[in-house]
Protein backbone atom coordinates (compact mmCIF):
# COMPACT_ATOMS: atom_id res chain seq x y z
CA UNK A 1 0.00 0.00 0.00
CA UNK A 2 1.58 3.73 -1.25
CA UNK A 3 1.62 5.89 2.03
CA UNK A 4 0.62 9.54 0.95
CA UNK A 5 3.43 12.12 0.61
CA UNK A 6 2.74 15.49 2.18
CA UNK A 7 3.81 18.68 0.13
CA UNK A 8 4.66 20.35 3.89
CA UNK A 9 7.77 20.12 5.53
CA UNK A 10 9.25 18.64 2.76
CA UNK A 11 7.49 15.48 2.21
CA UNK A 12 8.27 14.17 5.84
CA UNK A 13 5.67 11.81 7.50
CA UNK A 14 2.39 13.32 9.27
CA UNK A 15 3.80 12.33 12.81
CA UNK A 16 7.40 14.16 11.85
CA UNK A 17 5.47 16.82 10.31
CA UNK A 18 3.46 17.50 14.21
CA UNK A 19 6.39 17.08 15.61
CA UNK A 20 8.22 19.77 13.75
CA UNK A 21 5.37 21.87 14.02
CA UNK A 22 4.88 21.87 18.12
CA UNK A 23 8.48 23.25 18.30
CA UNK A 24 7.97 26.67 18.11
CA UNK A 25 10.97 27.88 16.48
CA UNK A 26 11.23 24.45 13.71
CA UNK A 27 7.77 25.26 12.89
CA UNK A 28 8.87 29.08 12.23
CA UNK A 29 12.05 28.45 10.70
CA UNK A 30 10.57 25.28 8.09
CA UNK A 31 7.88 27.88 7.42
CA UNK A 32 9.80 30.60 6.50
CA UNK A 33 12.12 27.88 4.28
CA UNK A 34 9.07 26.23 2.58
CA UNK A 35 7.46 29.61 1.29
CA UNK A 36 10.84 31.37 0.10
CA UNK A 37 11.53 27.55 -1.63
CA UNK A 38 8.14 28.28 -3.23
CA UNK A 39 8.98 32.05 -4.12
CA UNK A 40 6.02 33.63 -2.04
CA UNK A 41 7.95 36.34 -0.72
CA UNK A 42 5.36 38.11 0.51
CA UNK A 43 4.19 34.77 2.72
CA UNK A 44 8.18 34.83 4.23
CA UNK A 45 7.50 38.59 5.17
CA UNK A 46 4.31 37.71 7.15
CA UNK A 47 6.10 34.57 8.91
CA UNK A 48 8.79 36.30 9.70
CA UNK A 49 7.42 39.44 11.73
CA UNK A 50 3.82 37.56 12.51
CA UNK A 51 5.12 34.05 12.97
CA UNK A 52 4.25 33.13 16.52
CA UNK A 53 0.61 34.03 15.75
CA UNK A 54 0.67 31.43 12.30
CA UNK A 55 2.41 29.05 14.49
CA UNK A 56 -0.93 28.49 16.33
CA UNK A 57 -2.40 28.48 13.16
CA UNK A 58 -0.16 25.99 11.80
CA UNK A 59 -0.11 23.57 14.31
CA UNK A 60 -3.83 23.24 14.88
CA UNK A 61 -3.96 22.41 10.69
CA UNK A 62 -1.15 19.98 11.07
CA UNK A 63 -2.77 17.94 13.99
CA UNK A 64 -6.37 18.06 12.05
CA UNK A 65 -5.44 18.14 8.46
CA UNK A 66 -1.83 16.95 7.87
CA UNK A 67 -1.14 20.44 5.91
CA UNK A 68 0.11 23.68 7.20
CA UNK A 69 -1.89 26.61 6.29
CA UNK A 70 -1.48 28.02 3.14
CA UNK A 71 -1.70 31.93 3.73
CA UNK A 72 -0.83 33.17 0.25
């Protein structure tokens, strides 16, 4: 049986992907990564200076979803 790849944090695992995401600082640092590797520029700005408010954001999608939120 194919497991499902996940387009956040890089194509890790869902459980690797929470994890990542409950750290406060992996979850702001992978976000900031994963939006500049995708050119959204304007999405790195807003992580950067609003991050810790995304991070809730974030980690409630990862734990129900399996995504991160896609702002822009």
């Amino acid at each position: 049986m194919a497991k499902k790849a996940s387009k956040d944090y890089f194509g890790l695992s869902r459980l690797i992907s929470i994890i990542l995401a409950i750290i406060p600082f992996t979850a702001w640092a992978l976000g900031v990564i994963t939006r500049a590797k995708e050119g959204k520029w304007i999405a790195v700005i807003i992580r950067l200076f609003g991050g810790w408010l995304i991070w809730v954001i974030d980690l409630f999608m990862m734990i129900t979803k399996g995504s991160i939120w896609r702002l822009l």
